[in-house]
Protein backbone atom coordinates (compact mmCIF):
# COMPACT_ATOMS: atom_id res chain seq x y z
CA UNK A 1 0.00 0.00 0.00
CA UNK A 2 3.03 2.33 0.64
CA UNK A 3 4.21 1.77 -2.68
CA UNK A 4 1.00 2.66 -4.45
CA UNK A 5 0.53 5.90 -2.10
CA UNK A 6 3.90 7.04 -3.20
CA UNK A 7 4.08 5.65 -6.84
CA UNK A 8 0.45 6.57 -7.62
CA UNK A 9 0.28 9.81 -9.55
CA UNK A 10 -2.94 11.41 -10.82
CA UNK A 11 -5.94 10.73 -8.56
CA UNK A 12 -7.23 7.41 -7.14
CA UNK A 13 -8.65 6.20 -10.83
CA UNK A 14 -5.17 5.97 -12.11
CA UNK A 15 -3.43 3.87 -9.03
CA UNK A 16 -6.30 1.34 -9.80
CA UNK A 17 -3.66 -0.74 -12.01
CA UNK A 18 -0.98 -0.09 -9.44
CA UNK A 19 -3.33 -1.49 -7.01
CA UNK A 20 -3.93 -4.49 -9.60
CA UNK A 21 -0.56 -5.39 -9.93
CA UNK A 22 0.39 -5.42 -6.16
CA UNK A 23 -2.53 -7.24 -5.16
CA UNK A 24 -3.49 -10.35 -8.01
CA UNK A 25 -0.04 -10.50 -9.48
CA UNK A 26 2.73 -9.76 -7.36
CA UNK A 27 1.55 -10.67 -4.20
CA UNK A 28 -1.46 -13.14 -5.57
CA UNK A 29 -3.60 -11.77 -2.06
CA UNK A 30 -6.77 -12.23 -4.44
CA UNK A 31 -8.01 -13.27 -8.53
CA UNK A 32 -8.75 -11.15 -11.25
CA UNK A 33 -12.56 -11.46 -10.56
CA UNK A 34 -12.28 -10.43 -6.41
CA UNK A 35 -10.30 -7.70 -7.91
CA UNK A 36 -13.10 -6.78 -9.85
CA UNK A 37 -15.41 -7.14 -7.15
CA UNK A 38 -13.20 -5.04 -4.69
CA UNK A 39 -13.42 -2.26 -7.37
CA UNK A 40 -17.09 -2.23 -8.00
CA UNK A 41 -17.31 -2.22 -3.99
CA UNK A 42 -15.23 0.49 -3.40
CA UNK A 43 -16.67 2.52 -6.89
CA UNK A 44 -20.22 2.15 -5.36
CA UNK A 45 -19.12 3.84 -2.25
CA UNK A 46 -18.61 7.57 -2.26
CA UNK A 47 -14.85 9.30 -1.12
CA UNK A 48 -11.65 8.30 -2.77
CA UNK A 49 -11.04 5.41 -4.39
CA UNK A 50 -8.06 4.74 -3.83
CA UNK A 51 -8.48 4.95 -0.07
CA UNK A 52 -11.04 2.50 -0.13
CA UNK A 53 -9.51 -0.46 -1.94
CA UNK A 54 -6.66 -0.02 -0.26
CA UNK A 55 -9.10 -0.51 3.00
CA UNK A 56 -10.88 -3.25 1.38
CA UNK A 57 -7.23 -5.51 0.73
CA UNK A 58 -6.07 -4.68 3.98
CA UNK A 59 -9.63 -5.81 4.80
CA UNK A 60 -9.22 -8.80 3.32
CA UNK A 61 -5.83 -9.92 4.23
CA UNK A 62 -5.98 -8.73 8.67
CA UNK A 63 -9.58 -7.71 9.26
CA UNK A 64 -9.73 -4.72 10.59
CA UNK A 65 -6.49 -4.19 11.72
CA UNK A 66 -4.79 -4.51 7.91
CA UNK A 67 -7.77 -2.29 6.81
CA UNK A 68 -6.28 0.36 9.20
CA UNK A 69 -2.57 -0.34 8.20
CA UNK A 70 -3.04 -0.20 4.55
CA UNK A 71 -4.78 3.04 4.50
CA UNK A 72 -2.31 4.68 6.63
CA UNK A 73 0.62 3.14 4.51
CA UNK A 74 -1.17 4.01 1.71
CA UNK A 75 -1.86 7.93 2.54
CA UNK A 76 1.14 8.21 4.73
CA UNK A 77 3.71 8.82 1.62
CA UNK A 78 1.54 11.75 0.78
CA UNK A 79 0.90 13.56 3.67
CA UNK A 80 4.96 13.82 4.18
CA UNK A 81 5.26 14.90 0.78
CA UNK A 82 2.50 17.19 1.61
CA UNK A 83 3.95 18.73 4.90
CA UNK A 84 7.44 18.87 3.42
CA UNK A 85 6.26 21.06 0.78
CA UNK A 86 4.05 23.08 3.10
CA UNK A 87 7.23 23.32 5.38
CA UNK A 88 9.53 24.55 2.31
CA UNK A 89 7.38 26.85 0.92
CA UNK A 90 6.67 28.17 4.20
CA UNK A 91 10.21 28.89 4.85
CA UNK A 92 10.56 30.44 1.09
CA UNK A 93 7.63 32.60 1.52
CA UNK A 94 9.76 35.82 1.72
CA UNK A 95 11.18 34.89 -1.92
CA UNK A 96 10.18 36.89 -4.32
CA UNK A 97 9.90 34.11 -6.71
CA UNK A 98 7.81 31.92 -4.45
CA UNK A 99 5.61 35.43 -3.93
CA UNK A 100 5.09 35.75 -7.34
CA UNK A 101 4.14 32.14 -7.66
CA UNK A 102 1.53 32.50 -4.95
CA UNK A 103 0.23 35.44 -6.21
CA UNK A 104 -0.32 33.93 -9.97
CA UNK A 105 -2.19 31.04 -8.28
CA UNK A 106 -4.57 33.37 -6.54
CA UNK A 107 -6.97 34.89 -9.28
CA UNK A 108 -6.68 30.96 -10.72
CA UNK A 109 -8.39 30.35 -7.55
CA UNK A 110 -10.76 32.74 -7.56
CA UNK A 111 -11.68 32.58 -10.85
CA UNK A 112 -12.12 28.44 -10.42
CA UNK A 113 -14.33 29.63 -7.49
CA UNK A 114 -16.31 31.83 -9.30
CA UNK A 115 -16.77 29.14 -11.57
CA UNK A 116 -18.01 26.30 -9.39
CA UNK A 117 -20.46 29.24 -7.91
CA UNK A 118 -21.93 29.72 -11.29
CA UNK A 119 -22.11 25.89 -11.80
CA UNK A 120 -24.13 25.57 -8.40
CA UNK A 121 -26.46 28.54 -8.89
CA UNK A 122 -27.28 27.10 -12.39
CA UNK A 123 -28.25 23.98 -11.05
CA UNK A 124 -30.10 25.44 -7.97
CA UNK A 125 -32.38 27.15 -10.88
CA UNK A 126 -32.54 24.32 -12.98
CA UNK A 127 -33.55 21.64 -10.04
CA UNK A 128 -35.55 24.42 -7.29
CA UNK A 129 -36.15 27.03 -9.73
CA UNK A 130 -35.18 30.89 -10.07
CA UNK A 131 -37.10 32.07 -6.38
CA UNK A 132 -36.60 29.42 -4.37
CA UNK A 133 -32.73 29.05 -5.55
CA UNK A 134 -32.09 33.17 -4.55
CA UNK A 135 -34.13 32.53 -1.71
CA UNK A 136 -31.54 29.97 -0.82
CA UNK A 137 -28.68 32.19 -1.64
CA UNK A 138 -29.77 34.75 0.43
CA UNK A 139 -31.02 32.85 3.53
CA UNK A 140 -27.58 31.69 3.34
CA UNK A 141 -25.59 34.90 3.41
CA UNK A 142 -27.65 35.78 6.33
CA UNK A 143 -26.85 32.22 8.30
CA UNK A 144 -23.19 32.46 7.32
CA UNK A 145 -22.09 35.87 7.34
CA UNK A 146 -24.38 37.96 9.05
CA UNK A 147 -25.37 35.57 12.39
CA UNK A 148 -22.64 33.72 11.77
CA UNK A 149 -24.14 30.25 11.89
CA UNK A 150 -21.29 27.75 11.42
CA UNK A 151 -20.94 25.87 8.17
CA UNK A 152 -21.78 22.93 9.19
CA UNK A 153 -24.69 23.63 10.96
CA UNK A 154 -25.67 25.77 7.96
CA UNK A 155 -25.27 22.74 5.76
CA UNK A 156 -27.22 20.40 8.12
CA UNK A 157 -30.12 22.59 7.98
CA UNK A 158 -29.81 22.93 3.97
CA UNK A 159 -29.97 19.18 4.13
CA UNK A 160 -32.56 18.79 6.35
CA UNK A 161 -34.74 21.57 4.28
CA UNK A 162 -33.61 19.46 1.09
CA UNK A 163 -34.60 16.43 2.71
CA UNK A 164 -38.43 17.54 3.68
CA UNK A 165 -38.29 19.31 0.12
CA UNK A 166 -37.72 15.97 -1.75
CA UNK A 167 -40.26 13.94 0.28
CA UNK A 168 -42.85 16.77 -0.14
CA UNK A 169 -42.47 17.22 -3.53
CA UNK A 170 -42.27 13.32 -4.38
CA UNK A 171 -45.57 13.07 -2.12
CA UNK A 172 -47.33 15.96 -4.05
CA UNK A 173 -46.25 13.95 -7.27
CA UNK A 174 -48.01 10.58 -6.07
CA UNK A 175 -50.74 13.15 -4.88
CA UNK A 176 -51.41 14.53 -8.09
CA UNK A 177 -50.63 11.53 -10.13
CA UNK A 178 -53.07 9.60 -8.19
CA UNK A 179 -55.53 12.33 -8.26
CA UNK A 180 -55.40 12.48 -12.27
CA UNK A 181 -55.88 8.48 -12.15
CA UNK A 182 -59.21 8.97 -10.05
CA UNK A 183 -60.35 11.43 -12.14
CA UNK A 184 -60.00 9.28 -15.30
């Protein structure tokens, strides 16, 4: 698991052969087909793949205790390389190269923001519609930054409106549907 956390380069999807190889042919821990069952487990579940199966074969091979194991050997590689880098460009902060790095990467940011903003709003209008999506927006700002509500209460009350939305509005379907059956 180490050596797919530190050889694995480009998001959990592309360690998946990595994983492969370790697991059915160099150590033969399981076949092709568990393989393929291991992967359709771990796709079906939502968070990183990658974390997951390696979970799953440390699952398989200790119980619990190699679950544990092989998704801290398989994450720990990364979150050195993470904290060295953190600790190096901390320490090169004053560098006017490293400044001007930073500084590039900041409208990137906020334009990639702005971006994923856009994305939600248009599918808050598309999936609530126009009202209740600013209606949203607004009750939002005013949880957030004007009582300041933390996030994750704000979110569990977003989900807990979405979640008596969805039943009302799949009852009022039925409703209706059922009504235009009696009518008929």
């Amino acid at each position: 698991m180490a050596r797919t956390g530190i050889l694995g380069y480009g998001g959990g999807p592309s360690v998946i052969p990595l994983f492969q190889h370790e697991a059915v042919t160099r150590y033969k821990w399981i076949s092709d087909e568990e393989f393929g069952e291991i992967l359709a487990f771990a796709n079906a579940l939502p968070g990183p793949i990658a974390t997951k199966m390696a979970a799953q074969l440390g699952y398989r091979q200790k119980g619990t205790i190699g679950a544990c194991i092989a998704v801290i050997a398989h994450i720990f590689p990364t979150t050195v390389g993470i904290v060295a880098l953190l600790g190096i460009l901390y320490t090169l902060k004053e560098s006017p190269i490293i400044s001007g790095m930073i500084a590039a990467v900041r409208p990137v940011i906020a334009v990639l923001l702005g971006m994923m903003a856009y994305e939600f709003c248009a599918k808050t209008w598309k999936g609530l519609g126009k009202v209740i999506g600013l209606i949203s927006g607004l009750v939002a700002f005013l949880l957030l930054g004007i009582i300041h509500i933390h996030p994750a209460i704000t979110i569990a009350l977003f989900l807990a409106y979405g979640t008596v939305h969805f039943k009302f509005s799949s009852w009022a379907k039925r409703k209706t549907g059922q009504d235009r059956e009696g009518s008929l």
